[in-house]
Protein backbone atom coordinates (compact mmCIF):
# COMPACT_ATOMS: atom_id res chain seq x y z
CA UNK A 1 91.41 61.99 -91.80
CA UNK A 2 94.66 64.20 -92.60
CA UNK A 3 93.94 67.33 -92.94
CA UNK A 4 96.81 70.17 -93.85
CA UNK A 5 96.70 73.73 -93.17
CA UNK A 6 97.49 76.41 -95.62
CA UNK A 7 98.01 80.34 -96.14
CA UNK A 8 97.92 81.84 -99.50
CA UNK A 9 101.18 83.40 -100.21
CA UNK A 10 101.51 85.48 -103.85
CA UNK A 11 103.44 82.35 -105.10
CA UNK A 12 100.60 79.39 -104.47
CA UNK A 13 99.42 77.82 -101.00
CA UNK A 14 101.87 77.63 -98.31
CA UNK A 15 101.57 74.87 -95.73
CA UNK A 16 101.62 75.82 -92.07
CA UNK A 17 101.38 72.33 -90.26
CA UNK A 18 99.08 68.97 -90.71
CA UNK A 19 97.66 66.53 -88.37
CA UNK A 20 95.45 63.77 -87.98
CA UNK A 21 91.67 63.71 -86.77
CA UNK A 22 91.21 61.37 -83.33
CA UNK A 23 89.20 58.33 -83.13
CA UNK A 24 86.21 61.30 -82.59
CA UNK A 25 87.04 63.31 -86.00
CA UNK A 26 88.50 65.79 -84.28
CA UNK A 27 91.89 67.58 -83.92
CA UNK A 28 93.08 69.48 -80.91
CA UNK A 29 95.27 72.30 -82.02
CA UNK A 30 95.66 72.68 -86.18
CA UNK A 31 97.33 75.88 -85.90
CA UNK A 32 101.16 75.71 -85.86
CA UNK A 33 103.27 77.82 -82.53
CA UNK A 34 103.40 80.79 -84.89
CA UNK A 35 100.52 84.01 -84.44
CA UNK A 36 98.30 84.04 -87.22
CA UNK A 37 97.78 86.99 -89.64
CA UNK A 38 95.17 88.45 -91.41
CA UNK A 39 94.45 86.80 -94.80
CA UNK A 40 93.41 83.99 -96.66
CA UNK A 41 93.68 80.70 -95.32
CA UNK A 42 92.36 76.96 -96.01
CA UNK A 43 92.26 73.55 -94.47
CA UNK A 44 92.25 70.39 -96.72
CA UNK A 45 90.39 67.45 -95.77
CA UNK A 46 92.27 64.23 -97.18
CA UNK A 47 88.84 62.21 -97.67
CA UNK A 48 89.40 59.57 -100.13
CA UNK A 49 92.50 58.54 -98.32
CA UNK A 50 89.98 57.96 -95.44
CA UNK A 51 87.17 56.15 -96.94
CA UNK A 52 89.70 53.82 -99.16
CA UNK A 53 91.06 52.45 -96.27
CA UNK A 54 87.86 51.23 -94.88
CA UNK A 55 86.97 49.86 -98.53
CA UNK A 56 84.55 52.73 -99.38
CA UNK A 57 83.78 54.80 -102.18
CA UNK A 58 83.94 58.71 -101.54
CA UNK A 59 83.27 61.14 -104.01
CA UNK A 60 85.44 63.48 -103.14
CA UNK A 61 88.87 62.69 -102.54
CA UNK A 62 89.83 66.42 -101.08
CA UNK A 63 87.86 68.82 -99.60
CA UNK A 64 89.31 72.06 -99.70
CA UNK A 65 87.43 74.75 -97.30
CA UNK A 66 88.79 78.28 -97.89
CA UNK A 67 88.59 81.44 -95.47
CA UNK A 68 89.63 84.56 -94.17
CA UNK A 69 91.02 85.80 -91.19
CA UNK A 70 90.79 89.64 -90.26
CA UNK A 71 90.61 89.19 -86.42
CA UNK A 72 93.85 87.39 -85.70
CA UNK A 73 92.67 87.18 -81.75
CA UNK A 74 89.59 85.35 -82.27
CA UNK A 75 88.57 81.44 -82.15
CA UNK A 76 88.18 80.08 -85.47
CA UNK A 77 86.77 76.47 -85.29
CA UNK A 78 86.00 75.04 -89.24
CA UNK A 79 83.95 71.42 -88.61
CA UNK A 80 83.15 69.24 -91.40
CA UNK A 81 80.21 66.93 -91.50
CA UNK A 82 81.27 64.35 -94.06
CA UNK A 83 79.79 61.33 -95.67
CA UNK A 84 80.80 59.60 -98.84
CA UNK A 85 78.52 61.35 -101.24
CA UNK A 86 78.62 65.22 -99.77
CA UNK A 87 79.54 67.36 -96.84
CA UNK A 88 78.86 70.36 -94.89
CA UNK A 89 80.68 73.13 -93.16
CA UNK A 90 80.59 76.33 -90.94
CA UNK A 91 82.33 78.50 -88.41
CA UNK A 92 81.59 77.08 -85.11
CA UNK A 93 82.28 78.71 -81.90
């Protein structure tokens, strides 16, 4: 799954980096070289791009997961437990 990285700027979403989950749906490091600041953030998961290429119908094509960040030296960890037809999400640790 692609998934992109974003920070809201006044202007719209600005894209920090993108990557590709492994073979085990996850990626190692999301967050580009740059230290994070506080404010409003989101990750987008490319779904339908994902289940199309297996031949499979998804419901949602994008996921979108929006969040905050007011602790810039903390671990933020945003999994996503997908199927076709819905998905969840948290903070993990």
């Amino acid at each position: 799954v692609t998934v992109t990285l974003e920070k809201k700027a006044d202007n719209g979403w600005l894209q920090l980096n993108t990557a590709k989950t492994d073979k085990d749906g996850r990626i190692k490091a999301l967050w580009p070289e740059q230290t994070a600041t506080t404010g409003d953030y989101r990750v987008v998961f490319k779904t339908g791009d994902y289940f199309k290429k297996q031949n499979l119908e998804s419901f949602f094509p994008e996921i979108p997961v929006e969040f905050h960040i007011n602790k810039v030296n903390e671990h933020y960890h945003v999994p996503l437990l997908l199927s076709q037809y819905g998905y969840s999400t948290y903070r993990g640790s």
